[in-house]
Protein backbone atom coordinates (compact mmCIF):
# COMPACT_ATOMS: atom_id res chain seq x y z
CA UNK A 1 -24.16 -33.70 46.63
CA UNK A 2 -22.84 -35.74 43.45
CA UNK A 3 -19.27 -37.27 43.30
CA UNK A 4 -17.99 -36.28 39.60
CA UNK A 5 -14.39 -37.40 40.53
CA UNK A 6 -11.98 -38.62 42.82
CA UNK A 7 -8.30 -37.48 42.17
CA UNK A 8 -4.99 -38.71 44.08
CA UNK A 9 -5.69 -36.11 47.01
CA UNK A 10 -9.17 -34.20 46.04
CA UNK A 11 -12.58 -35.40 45.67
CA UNK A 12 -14.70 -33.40 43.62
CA UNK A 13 -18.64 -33.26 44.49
CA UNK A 14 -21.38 -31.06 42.83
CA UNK A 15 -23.85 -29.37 44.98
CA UNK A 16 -25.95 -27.11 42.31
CA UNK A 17 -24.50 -24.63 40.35
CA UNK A 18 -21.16 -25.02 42.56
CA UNK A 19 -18.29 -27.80 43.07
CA UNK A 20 -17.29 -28.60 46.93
CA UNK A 21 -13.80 -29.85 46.47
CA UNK A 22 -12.67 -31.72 49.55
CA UNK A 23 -9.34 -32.16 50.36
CA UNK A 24 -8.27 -36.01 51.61
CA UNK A 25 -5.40 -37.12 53.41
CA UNK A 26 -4.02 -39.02 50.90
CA UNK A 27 -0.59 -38.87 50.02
CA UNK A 28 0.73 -39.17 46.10
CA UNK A 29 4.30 -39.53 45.06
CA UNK A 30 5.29 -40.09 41.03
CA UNK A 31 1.61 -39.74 40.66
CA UNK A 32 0.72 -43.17 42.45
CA UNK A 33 -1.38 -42.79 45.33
CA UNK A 34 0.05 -44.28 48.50
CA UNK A 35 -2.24 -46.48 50.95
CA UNK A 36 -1.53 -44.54 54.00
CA UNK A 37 -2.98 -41.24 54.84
CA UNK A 38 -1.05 -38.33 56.52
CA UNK A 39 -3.58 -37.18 59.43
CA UNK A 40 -4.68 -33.45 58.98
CA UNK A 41 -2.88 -33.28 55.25
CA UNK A 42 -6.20 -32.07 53.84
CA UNK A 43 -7.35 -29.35 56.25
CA UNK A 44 -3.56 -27.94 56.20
CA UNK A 45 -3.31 -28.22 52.18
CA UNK A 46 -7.26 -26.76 51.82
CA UNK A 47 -6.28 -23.86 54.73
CA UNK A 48 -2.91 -22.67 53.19
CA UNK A 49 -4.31 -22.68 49.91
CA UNK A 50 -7.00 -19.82 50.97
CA UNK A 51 -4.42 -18.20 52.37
CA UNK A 52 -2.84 -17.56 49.67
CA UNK A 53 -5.61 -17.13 47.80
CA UNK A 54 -6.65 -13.86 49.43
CA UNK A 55 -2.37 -12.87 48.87
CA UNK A 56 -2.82 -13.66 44.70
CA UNK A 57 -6.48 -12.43 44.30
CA UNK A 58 -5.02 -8.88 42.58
CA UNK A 59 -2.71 -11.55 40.07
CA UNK A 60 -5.31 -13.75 39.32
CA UNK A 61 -8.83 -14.44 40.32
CA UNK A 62 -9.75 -17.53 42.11
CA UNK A 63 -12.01 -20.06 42.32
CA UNK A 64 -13.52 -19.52 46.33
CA UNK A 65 -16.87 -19.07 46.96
CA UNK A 66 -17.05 -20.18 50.50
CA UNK A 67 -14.98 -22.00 52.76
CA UNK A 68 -17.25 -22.30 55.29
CA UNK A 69 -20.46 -23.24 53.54
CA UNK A 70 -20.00 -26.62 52.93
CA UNK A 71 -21.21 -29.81 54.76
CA UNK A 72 -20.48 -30.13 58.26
CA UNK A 73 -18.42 -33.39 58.01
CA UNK A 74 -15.84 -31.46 55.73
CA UNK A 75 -15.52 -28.16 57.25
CA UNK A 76 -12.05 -27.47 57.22
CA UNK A 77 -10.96 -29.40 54.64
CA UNK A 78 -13.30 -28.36 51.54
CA UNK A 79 -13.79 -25.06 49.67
CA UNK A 80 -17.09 -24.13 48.01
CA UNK A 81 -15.65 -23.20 44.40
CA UNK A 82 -17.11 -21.90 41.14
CA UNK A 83 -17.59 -24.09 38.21
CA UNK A 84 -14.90 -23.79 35.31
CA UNK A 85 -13.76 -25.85 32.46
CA UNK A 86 -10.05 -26.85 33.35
CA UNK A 87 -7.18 -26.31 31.06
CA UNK A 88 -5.35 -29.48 29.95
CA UNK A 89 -1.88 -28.32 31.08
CA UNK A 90 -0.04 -28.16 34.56
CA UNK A 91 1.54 -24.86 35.13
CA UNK A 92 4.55 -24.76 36.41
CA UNK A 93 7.30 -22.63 37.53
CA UNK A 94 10.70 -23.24 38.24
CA UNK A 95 12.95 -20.69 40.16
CA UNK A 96 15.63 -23.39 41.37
CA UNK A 97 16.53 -26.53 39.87
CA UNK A 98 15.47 -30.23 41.41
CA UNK A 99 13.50 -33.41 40.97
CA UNK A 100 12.06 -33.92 37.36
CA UNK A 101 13.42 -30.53 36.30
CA UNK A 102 17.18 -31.60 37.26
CA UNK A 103 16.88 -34.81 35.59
CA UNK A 104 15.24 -32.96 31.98
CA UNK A 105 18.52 -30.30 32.34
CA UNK A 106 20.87 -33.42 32.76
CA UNK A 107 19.91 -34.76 29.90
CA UNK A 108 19.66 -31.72 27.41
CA UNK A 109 19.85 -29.02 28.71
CA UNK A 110 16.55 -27.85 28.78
CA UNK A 111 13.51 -28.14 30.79
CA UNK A 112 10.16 -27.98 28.84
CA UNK A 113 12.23 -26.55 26.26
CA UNK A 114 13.73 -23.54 27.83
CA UNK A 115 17.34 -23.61 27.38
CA UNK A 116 19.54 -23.29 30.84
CA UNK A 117 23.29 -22.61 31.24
CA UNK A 118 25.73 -24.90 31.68
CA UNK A 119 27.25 -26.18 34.81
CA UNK A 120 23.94 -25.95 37.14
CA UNK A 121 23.68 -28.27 39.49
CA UNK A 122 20.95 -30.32 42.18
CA UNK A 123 19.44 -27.24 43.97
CA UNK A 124 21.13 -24.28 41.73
CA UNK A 125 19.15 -20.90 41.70
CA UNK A 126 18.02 -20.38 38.04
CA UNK A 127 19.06 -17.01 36.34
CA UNK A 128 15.30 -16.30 35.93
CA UNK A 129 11.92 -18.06 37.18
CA UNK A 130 10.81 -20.40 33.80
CA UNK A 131 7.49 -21.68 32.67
CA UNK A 132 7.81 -25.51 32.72
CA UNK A 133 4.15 -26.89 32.07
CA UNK A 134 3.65 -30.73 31.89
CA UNK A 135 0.50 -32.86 30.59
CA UNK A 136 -2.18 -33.89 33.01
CA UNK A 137 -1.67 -37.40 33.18
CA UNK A 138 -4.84 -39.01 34.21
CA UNK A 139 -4.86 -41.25 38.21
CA UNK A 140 -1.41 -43.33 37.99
CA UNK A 141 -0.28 -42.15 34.67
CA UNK A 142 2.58 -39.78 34.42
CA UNK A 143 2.55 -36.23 33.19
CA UNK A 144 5.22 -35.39 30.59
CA UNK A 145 6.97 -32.08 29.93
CA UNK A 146 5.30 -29.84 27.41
CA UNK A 147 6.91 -26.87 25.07
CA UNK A 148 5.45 -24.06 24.84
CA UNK A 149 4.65 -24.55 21.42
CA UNK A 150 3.14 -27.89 22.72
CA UNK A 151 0.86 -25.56 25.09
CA UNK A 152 -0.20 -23.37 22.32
CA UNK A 153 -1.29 -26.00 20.33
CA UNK A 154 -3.54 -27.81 23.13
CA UNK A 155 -5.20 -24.36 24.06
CA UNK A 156 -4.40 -21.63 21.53
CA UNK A 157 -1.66 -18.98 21.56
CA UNK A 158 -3.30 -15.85 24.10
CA UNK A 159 -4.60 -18.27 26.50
CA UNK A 160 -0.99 -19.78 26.59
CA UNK A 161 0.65 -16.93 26.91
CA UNK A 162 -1.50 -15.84 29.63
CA UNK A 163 -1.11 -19.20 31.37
CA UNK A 164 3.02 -18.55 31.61
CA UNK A 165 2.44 -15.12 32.17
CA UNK A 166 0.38 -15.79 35.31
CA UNK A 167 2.19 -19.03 36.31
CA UNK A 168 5.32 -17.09 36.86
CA UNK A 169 3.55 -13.82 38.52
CA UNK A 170 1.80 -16.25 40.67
CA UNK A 171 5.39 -17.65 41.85
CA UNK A 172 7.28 -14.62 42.01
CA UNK A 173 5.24 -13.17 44.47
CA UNK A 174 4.42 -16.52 46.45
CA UNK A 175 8.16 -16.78 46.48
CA UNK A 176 8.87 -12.99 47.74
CA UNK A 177 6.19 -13.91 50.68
CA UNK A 178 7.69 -17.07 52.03
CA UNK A 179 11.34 -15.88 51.52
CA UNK A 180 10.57 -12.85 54.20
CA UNK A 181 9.76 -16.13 56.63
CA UNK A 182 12.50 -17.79 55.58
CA UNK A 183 11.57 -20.45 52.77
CA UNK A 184 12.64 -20.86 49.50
CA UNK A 185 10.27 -21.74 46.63
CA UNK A 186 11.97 -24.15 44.65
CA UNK A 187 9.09 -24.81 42.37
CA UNK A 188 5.37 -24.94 42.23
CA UNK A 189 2.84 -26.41 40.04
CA UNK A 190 -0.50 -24.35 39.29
CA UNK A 191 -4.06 -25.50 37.69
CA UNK A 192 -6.14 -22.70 36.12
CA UNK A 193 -9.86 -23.31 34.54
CA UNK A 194 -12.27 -20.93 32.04
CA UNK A 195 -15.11 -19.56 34.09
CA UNK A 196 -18.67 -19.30 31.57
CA UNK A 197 -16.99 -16.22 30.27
CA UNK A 198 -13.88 -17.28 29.39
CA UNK A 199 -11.56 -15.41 32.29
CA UNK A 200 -8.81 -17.62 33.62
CA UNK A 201 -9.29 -18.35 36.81
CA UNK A 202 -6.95 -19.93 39.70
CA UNK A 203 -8.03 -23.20 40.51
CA UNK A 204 -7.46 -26.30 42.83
CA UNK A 205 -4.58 -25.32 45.51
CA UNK A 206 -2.30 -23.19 45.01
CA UNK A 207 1.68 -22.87 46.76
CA UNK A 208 1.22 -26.03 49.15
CA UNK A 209 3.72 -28.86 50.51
CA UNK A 210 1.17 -30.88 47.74
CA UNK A 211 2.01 -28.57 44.74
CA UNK A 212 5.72 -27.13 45.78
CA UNK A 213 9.24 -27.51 46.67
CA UNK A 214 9.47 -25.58 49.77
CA UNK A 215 13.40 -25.41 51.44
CA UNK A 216 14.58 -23.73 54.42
CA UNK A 217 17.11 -20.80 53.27
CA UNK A 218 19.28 -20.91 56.04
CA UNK A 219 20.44 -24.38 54.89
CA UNK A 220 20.00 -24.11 51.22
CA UNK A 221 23.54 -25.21 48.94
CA UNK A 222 23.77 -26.32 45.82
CA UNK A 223 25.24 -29.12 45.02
CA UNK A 224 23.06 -31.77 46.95
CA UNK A 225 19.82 -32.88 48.03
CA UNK A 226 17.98 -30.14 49.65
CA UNK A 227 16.22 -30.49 53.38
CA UNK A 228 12.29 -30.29 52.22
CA UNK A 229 8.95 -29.22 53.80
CA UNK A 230 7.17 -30.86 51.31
CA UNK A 231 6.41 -34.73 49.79
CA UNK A 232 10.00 -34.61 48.72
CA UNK A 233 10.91 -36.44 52.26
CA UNK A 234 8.26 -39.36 51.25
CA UNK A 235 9.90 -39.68 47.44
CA UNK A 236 13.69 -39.73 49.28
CA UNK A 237 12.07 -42.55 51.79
CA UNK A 238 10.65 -44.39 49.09
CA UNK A 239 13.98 -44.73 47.16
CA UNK A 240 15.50 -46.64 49.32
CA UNK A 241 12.72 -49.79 48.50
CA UNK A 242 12.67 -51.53 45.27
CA UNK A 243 9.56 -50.01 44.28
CA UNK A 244 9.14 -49.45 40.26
CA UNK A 245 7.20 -46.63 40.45
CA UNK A 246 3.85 -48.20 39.45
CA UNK A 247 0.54 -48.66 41.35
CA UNK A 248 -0.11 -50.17 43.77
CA UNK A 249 2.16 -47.74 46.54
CA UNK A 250 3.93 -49.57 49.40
CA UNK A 251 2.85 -48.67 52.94
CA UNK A 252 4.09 -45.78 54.51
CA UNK A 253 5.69 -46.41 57.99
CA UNK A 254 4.42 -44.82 60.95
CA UNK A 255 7.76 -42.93 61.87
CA UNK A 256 7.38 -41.40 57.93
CA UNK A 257 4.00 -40.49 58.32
CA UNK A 258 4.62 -38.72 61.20
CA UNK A 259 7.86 -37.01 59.64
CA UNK A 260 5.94 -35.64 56.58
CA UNK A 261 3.05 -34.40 58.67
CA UNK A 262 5.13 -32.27 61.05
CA UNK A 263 7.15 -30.99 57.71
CA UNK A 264 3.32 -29.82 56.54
CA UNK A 265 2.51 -28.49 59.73
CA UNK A 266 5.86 -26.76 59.88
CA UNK A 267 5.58 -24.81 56.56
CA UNK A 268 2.31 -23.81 57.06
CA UNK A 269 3.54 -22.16 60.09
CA UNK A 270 6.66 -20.53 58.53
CA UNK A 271 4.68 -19.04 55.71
CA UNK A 272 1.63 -18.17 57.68
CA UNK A 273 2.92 -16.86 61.01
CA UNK A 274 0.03 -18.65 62.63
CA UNK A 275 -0.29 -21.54 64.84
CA UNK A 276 -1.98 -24.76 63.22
């Protein structure tokens, strides 16, 4: 196999007419990668991806060829996928307000240009899911938020409206599975590609700790900072260090690393049903 590219969590190898993406351990926050792995991030993010793959394959088709057919040293943590030429645009879709979504609102109002109502706060359930795509900011770079209009001009008007129209069928019914086990899907953040002829196709991972805002319900009030089974624990711990933002990442402790990976594990769990 050929490396083509190695991203802040996946690596991205060509074997013939396929890619094997492999999922690492590494952990990104504010799109910096940090120097300390979370053991078994990779296999849980690459596992809980496919299953929800095989939940969204009637919404959307996907990207899996094989899970298992891959080398031996990444079985587990790699998926055999088709070829496709990615979209320039993050999709993502908001059904509560938090993180880079409550500081856009804050400040006008709006989040990628979709006007919200007054008077929401940290953690507030929005009056409908909303298509909030960014830029894809290239390895410690940040993405920026994108209008709509911004979207159609990067990759035409049908193919962005299909984007927001999947997007936000792709969280509405991720978010009607985990809420029957319990978890809230704050957000989540979705890559689609063009397969050779020209179908959009689900891509990378899809409604993982990695890509969402996952909250217990039981415990969710707006108003505050919301408990999190996702990278939001590492971004809270990293606050309290005077840490700009910028590459290189400070070392994770070993109490936090241990934290975040029994969030993961915990999630996948919830949402699953099945013992990891």
């Amino acid at each position: 196999m050929k490396l083509l590219h190695s991203g802040k969590v996946r690596d991205i190898y060509a074997d013939g007419d396929d890619i094997v993406l492999v999922a690492s351990d590494r952990l990104s926050i504010y799109d910096v990668v940090l120097p300390t792995p979370v053991p078994d991030k990779g296999a849980l993010l690459t596992q809980l991806s496919l299953w929800w793959f095989d939940r969204l394959a009637d919404i959307a088709p996907n990207h899996v060829i094989s899970a298992s057919d891959v080398p031996p040293e990444f079985v587990g943590r790699a998926i055999r996928c088709r070829r496709l030429s990615m979209l320039p645009v993050e999709c993502i879709a908001r059904g509560y307000l938090a993180g880079l979504g409550l500081a856009e609102y804050e400040k006008h109002g709006t989040v990628s240009g979709v006007a919200l109502p007054p008077g929401l706060v940290e953690g507030s359930k929005l009056p409908e899911p909303i298509f909030t795509p960014t830029t894809k900011a290239p390895v410690g770079e940040h993405d920026e938020f994108m209008t709509f209009d911004e979207v159609v001009a990067a990759v035409g008007a049908e193919t962005a409206a299909r984007l927001r129209d999947l997007t936000l069928a792709v969280y509405t019914r991720g978010a009607e599975i985990a809420a029957g086990n319990g978890i809230l899907v704050a957000d989540t953040k979705l890559e689609f590609g063009l397969d050779p002829a020209g179908e959009i196709v689900l891509a990378d991972e899809v409604l993982t700790p990695d890509s969402s805002r996952f909250w217990p319900a039981d415990s969710w009030e707006p108003g505050r900072a919301q408990y999190s089974f996702d990278k939001q624990y590492v971004r809270e711990w990293s606050a309290s260090l005077r840490w700009d933002r910028t590459p290189p990442g400070p070392e994770v402790p070993t109490e936090v690393v241990a934290a975040t990976r029994a969030r993961y594990v915990e999630v996948y769990e919830r949402i699953t049903g099945e013992d990891w």
